[in-house]
C-alpha atoms as a PDB file:
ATOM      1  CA  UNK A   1     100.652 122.160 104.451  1.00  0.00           C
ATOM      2  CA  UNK A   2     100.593 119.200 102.179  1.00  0.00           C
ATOM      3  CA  UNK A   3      97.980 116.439 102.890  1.00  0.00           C
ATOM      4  CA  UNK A   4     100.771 114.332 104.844  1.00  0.00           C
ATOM      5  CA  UNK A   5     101.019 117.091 106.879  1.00  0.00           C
ATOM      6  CA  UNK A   6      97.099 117.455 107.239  1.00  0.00           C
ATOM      7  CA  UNK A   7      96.739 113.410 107.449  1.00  0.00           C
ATOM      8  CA  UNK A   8      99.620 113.799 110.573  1.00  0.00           C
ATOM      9  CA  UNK A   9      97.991 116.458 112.400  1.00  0.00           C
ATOM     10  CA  UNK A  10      94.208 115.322 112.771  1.00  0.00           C
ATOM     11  CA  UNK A  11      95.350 111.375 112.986  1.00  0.00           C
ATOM     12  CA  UNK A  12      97.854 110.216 115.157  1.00  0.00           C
ATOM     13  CA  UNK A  13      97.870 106.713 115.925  1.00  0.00           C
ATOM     14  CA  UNK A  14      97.374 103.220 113.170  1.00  0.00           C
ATOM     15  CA  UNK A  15      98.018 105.008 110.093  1.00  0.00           C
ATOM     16  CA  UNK A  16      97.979 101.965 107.415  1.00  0.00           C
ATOM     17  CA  UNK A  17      99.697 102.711 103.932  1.00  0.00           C
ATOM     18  CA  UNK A  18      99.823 100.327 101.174  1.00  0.00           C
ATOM     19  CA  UNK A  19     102.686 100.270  98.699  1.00  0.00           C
ATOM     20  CA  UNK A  20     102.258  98.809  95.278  1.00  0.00           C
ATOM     21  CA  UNK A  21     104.731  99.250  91.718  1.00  0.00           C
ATOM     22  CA  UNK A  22     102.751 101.295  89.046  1.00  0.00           C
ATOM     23  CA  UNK A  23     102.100  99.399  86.051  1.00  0.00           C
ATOM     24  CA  UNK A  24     101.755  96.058  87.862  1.00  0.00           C
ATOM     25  CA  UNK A  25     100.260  93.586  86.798  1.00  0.00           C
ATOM     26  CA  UNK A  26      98.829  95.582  84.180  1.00  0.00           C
ATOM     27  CA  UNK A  27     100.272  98.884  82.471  1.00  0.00           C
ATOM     28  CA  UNK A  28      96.735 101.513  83.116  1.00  0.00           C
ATOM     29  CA  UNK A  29      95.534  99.901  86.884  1.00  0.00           C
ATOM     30  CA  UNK A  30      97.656 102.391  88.784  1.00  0.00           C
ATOM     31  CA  UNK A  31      94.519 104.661  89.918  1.00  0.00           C
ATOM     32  CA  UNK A  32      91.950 101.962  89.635  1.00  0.00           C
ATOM     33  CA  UNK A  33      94.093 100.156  92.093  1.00  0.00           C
ATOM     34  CA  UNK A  34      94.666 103.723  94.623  1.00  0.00           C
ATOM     35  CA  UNK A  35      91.208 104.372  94.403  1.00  0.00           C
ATOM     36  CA  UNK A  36      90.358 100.786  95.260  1.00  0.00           C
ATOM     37  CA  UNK A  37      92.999 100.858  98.567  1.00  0.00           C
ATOM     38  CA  UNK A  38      91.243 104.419  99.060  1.00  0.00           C
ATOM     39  CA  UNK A  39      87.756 103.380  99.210  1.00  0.00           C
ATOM     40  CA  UNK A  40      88.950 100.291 101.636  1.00  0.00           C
ATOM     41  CA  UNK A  41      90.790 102.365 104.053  1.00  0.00           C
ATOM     42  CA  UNK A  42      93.925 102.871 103.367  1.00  0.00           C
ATOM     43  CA  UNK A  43      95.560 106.336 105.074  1.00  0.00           C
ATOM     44  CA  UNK A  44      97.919 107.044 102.339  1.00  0.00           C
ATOM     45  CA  UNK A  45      99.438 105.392  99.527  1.00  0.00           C
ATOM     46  CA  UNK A  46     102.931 104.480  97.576  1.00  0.00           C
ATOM     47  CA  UNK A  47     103.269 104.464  94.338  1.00  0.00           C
ATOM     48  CA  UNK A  48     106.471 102.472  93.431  1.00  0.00           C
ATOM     49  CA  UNK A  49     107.761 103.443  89.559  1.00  0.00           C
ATOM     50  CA  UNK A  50     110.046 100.852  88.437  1.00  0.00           C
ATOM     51  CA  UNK A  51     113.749 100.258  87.786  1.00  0.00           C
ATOM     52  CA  UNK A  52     115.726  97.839  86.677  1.00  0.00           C
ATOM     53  CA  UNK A  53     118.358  98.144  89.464  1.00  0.00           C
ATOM     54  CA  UNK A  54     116.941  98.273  92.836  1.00  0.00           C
ATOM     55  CA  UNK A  55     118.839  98.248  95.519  1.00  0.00           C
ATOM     56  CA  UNK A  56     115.941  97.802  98.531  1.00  0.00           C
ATOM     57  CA  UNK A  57     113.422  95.708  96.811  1.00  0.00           C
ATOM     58  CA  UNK A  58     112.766  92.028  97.571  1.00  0.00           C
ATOM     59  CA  UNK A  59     112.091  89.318  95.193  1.00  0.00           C
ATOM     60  CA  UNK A  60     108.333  90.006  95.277  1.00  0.00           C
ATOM     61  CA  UNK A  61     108.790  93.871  94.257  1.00  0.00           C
ATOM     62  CA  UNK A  62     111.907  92.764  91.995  1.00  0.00           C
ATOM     63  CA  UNK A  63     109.544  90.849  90.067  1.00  0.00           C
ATOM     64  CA  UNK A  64     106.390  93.602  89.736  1.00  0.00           C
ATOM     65  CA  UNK A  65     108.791  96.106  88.810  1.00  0.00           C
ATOM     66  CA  UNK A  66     110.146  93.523  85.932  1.00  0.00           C
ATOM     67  CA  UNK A  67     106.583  92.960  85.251  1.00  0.00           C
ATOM     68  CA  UNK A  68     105.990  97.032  85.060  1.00  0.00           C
ATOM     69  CA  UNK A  69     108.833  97.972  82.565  1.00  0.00           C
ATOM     70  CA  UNK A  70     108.080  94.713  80.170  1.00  0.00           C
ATOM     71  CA  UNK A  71     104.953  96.479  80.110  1.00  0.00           C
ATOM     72  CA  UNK A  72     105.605  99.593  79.154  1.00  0.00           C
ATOM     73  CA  UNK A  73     105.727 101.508  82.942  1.00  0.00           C
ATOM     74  CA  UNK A  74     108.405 104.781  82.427  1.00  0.00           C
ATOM     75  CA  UNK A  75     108.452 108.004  84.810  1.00  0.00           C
ATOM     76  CA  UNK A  76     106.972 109.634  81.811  1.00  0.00           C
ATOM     77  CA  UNK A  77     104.085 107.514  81.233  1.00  0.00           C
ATOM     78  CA  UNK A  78     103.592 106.820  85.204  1.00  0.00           C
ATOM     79  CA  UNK A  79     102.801 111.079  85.154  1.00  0.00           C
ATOM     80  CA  UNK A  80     100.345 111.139  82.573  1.00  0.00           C
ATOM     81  CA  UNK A  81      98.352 108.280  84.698  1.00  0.00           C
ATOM     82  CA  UNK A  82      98.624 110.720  87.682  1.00  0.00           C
ATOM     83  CA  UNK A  83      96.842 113.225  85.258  1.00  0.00           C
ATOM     84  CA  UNK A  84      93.696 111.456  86.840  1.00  0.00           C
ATOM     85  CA  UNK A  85      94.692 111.058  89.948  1.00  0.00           C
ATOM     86  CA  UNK A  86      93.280 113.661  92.016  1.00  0.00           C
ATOM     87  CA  UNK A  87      89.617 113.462  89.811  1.00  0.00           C
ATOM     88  CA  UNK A  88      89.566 109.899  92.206  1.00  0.00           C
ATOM     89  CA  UNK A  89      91.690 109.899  95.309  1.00  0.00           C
ATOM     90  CA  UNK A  90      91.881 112.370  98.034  1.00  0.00           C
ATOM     91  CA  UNK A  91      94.550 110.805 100.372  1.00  0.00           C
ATOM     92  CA  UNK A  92      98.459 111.583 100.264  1.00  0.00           C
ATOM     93  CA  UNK A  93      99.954 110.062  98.053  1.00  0.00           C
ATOM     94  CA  UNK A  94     103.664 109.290  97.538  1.00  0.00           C
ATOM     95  CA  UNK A  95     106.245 107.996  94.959  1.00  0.00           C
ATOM     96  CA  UNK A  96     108.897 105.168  95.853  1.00  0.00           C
ATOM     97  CA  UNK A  97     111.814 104.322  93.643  1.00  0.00           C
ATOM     98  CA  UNK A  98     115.303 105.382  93.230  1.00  0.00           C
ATOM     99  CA  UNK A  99     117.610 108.393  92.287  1.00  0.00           C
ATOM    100  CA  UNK A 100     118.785 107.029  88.579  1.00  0.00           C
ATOM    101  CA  UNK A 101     115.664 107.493  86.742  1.00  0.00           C
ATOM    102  CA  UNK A 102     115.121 110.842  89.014  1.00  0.00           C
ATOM    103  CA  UNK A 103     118.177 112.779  87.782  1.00  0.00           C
ATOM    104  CA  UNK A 104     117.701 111.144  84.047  1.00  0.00           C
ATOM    105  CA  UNK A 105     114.133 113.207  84.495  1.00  0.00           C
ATOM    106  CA  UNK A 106     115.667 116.104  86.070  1.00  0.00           C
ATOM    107  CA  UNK A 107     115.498 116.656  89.718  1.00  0.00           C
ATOM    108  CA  UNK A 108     113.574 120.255  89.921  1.00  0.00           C
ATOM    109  CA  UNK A 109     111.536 119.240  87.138  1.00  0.00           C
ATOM    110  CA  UNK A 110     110.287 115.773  88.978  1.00  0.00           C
ATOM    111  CA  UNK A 111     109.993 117.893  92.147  1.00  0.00           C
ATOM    112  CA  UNK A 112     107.586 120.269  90.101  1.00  0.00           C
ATOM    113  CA  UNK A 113     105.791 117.473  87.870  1.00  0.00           C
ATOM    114  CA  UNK A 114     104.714 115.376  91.015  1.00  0.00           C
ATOM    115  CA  UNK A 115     102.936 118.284  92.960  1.00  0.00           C
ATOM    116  CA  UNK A 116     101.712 119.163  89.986  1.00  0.00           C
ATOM    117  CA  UNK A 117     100.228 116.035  89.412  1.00  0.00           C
ATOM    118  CA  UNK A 118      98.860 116.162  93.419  1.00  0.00           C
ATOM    119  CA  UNK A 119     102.007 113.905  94.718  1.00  0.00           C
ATOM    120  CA  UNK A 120     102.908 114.539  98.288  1.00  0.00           C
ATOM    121  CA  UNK A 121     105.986 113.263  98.965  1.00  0.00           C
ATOM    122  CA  UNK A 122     108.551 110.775  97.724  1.00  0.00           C
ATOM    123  CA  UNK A 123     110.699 108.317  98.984  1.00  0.00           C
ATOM    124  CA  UNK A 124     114.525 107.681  97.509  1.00  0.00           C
ATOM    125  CA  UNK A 125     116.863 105.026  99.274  1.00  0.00           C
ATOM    126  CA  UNK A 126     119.974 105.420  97.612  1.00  0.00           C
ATOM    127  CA  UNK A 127     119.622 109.145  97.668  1.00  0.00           C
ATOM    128  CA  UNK A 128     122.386 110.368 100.345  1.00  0.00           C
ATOM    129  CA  UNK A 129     121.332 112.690 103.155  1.00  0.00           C
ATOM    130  CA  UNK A 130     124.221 115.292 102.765  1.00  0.00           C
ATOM    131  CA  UNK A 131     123.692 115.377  99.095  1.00  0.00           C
ATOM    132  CA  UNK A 132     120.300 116.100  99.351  1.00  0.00           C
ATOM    133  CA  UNK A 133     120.194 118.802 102.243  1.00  0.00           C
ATOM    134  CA  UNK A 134     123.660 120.225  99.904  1.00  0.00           C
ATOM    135  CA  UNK A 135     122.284 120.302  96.152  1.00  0.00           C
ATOM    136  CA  UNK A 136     118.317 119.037  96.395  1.00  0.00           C
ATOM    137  CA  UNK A 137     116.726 120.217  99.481  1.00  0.00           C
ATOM    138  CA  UNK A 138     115.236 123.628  97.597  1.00  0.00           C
ATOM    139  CA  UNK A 139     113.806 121.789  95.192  1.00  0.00           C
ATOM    140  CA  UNK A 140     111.653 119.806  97.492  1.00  0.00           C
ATOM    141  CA  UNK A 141     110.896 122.292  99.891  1.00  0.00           C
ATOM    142  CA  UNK A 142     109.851 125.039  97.665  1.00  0.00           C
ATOM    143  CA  UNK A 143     107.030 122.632  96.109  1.00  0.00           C
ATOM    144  CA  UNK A 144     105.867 121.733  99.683  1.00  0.00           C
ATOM    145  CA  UNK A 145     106.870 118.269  98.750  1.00  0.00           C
ATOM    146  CA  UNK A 146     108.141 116.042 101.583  1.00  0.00           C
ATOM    147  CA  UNK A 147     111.169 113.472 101.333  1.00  0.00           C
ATOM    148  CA  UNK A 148     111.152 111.038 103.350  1.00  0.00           C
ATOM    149  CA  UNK A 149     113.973 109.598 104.908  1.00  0.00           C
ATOM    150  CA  UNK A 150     114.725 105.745 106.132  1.00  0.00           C
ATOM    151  CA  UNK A 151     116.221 104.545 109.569  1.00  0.00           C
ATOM    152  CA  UNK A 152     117.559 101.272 110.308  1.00  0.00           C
ATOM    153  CA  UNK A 153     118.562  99.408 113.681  1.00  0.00           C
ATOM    154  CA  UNK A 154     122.231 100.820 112.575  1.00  0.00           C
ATOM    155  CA  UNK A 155     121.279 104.312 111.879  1.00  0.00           C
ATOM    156  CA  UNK A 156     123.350 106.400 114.718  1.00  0.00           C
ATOM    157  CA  UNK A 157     121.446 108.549 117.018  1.00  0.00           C
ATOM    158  CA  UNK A 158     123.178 111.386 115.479  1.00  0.00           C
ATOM    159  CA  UNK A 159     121.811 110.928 112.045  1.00  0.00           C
ATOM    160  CA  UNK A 160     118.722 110.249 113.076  1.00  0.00           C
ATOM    161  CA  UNK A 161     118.500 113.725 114.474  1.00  0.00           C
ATOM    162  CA  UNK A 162     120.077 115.358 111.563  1.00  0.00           C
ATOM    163  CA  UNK A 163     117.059 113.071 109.674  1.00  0.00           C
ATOM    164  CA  UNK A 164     114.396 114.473 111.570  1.00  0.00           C
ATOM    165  CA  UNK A 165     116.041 117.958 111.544  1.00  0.00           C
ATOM    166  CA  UNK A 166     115.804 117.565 107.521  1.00  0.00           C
ATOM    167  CA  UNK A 167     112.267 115.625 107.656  1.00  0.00           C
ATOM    168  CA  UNK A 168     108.872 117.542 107.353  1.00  0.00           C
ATOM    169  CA  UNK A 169     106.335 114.837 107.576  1.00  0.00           C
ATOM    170  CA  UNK A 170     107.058 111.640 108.730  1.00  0.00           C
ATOM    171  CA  UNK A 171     110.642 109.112 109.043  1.00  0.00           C
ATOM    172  CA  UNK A 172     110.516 106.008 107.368  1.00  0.00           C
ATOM    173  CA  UNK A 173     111.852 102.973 110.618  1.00  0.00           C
ATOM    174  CA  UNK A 174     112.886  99.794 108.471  1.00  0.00           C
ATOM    175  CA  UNK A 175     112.235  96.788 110.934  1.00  0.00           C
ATOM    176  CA  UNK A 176     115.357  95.431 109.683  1.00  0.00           C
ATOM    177  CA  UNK A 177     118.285  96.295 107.677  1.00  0.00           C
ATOM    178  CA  UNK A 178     117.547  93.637 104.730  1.00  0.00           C
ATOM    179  CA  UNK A 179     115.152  94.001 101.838  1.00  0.00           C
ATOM    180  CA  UNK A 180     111.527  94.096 101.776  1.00  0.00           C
ATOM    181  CA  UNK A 181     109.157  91.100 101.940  1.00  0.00           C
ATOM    182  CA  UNK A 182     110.677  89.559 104.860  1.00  0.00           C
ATOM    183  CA  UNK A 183     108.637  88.631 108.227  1.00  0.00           C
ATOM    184  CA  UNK A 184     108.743  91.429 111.185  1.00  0.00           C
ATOM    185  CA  UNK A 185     110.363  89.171 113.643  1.00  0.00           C
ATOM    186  CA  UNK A 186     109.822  91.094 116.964  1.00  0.00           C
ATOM    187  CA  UNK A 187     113.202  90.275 118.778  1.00  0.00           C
ATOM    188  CA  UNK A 188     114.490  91.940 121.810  1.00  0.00           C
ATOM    189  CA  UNK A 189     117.090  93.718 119.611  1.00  0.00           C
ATOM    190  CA  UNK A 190     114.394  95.126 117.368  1.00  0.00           C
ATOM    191  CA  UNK A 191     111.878  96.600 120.101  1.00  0.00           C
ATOM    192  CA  UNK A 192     114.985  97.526 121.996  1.00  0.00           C
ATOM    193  CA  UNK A 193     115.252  99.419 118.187  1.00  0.00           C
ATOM    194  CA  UNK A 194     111.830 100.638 118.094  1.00  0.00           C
ATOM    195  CA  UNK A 195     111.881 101.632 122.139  1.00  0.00           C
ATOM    196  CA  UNK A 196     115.432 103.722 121.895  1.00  0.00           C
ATOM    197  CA  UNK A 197     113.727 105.496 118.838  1.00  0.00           C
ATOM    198  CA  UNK A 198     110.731 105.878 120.682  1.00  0.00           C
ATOM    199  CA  UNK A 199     112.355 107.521 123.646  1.00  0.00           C
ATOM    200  CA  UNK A 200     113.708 110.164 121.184  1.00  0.00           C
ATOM    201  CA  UNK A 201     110.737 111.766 120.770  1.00  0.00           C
ATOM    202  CA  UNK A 202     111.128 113.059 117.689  1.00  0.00           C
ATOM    203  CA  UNK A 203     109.530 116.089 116.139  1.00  0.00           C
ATOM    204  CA  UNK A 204     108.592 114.076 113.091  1.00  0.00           C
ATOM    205  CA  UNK A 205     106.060 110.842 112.934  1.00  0.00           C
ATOM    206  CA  UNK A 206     107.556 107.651 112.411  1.00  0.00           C
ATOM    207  CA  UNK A 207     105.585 104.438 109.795  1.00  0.00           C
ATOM    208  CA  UNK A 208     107.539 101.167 110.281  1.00  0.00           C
ATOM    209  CA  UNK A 209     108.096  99.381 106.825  1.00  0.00           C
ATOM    210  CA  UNK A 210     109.577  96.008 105.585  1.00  0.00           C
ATOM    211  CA  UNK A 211     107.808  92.490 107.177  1.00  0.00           C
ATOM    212  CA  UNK A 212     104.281  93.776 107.972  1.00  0.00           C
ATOM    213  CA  UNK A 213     102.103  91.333 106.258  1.00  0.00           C
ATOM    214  CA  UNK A 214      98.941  90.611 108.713  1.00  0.00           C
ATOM    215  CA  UNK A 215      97.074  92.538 111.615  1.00  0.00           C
ATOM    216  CA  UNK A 216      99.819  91.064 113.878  1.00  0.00           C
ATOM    217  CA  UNK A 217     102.152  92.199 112.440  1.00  0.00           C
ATOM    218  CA  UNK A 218     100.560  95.690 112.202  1.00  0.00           C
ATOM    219  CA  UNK A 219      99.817  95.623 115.339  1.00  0.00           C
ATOM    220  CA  UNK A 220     103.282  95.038 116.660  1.00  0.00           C
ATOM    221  CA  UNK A 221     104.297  97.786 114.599  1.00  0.00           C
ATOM    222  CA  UNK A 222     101.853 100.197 115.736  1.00  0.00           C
ATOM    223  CA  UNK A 223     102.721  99.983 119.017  1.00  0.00           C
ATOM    224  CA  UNK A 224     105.853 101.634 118.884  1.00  0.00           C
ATOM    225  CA  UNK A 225     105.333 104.259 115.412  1.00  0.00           C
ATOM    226  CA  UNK A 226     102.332 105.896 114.441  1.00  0.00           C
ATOM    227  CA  UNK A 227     101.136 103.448 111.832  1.00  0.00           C
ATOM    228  CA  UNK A 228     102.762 100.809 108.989  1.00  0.00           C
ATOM    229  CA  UNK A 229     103.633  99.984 105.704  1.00  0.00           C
ATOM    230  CA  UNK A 230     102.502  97.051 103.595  1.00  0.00           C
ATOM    231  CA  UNK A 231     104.293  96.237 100.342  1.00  0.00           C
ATOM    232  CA  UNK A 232     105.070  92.729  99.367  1.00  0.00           C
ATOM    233  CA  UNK A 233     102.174  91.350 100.548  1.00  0.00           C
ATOM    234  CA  UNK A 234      99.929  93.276  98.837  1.00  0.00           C
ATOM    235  CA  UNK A 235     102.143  93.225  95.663  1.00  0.00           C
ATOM    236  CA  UNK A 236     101.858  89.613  95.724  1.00  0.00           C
ATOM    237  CA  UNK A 237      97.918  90.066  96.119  1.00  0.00           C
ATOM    238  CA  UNK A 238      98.322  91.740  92.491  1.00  0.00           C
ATOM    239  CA  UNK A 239      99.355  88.780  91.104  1.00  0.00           C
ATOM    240  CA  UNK A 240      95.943  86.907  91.951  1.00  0.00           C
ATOM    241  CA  UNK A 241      92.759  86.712  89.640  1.00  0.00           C
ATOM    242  CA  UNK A 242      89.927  88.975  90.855  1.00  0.00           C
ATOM    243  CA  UNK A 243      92.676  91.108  92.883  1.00  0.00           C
ATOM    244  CA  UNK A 244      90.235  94.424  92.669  1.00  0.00           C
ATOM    245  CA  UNK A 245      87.311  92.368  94.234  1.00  0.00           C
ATOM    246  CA  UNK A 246      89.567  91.411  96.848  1.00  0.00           C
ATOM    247  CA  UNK A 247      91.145  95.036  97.951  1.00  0.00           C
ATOM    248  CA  UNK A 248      88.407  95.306 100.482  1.00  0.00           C
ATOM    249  CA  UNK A 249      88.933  92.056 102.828  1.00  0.00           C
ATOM    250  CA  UNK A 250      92.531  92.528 102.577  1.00  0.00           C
ATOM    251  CA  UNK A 251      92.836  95.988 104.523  1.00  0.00           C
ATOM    252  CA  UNK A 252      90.245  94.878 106.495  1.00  0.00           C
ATOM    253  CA  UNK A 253      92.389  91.641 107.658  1.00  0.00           C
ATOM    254  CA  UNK A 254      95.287  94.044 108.191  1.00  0.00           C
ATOM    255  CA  UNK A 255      93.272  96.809 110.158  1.00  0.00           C
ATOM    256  CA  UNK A 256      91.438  94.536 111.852  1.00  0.00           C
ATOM    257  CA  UNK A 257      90.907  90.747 110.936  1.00  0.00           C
ATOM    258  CA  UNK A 258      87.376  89.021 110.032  1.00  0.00           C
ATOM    259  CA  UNK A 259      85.433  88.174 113.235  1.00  0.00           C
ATOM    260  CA  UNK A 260      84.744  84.145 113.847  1.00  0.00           C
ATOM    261  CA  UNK A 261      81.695  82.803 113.423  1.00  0.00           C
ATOM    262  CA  UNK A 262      78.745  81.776 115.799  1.00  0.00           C
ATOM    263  CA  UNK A 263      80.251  78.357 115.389  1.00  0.00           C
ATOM    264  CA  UNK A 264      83.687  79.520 115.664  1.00  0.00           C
ATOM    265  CA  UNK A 265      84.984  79.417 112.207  1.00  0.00           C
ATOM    266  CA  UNK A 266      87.116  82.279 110.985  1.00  0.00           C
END
């Protein structure tokens, strides 16, 4: 049992993970920055390594991971980072990004580098279902480490089954089909979304990603999954002077938002 799996089966409801690219804004901060979102309550963590060609990534993430490879960010020099890692963070952790710079490393030999390094689980978008449960699948499952799978409002029932079938830790729900760093806008068509997945009852957890930016928006989102994703907005809290100082207030206004003042101020 990986820690996903541990984090899953003693915690249930609100999980809160923060996504952010590795070697944004500055080339070293990637476990300065975990250990930061660690120490202010984040449940688990993404760790985004950069390409030049994404395919799910807003303008926000487009322009960290620019940011990251103009500063040097590779796979290779994103691992020997994660050599410290574990000496600082005990939550899951995960690695985003996509399949190009994957198979350029070698698929089994990512698979065995990450757990190595104490990596949990990875998510790929453009890496197909079938060609994963045909050629990959091994690979991940004999490391313990969990892929993890997206859904969209268009995903067909059936292949969300076959996904959770194939899942061993939680299924990614994107609140929309688009890219990330939009607003969750909580339509009938999308809670009729989040309901019919809902009423599924999956064997696997399900963390909504793309649009949650504030504790409404978390909120919202926890209602129907077991916790969220935040991404852009943090990203773009990266950009800011004195970003580490602020780490703390900002999960704390996403968990659960300063309270007013006596005099009613925020």
């Amino acid at each position: 049992m990986n820690r996903l799996n541990k984090l899953f089966a003693t915690k249930k409801d609100n999980l809160l993970s923060i996504y952010f690219t590795a070697g944004y804004p500055a080339l070293n901060t990637t476990v300065d920055i975990a250990e930061a979102l660690e120490k202010a309550g984040a449940d688990f963590l993404e760790i985004g390594f950069p390409y030049s060609d994404p395919v799910a990534d807003g303008p926000t993430i487009q322009h960290s991971s620019e940011q990251a490879l103009e500063n040097g960010m590779t796979l290779n020099v994103l691992f020997e980072e994660l050599t410290e890692l574990r000496k600082r963070v005990t939550i899951p952790i995960l690695l985003m990004g996509y399949f190009n710079p994957i198979v350029q490393y070698g698929i089994e030999r990512f698979c065995k580098k990450a757990v190595e390094l104490g990596v949990d689980g990875v998510i790929v978008p453009d890496l197909p279902m079938y060609e994963y449960e045909a050629k990959y699948a091994s690979y991940f499952t004999d490391n313990n480490l969990s892929n993890i799978f997206l859904v969209t409002p268009q995903t067909s029932e059936g292949r969300i089954r076959k996904i959770d079938e194939l899942s061993n830790s939680f299924i990614y729900l994107l609140s929309s089909s688009s890219i990330t760093g939009g607003s969750l806008q909580l339509t009938n068509s999308i809670e009729d979304y989040y309901k019919r997945i809902k009423a599924m009852e999956l064997k696997n957890p399900t963390i909504i990603g793309f649009g949650i930016s504030d504790n409404n928006t978390f909120k919202q989102a926890c209602a129907y999954a077991n916790g969220a994703i935040v991404g852009s907005k943090f990203v773009k809290l990266l950009g800011e002077e004195g970003y580490m100082e602020k780490i703390p207030g900002f999960i704390e206004g996403i968990k659960a938002p300063p309270k007013p003042s006596p005099e009613g101020r925020a």
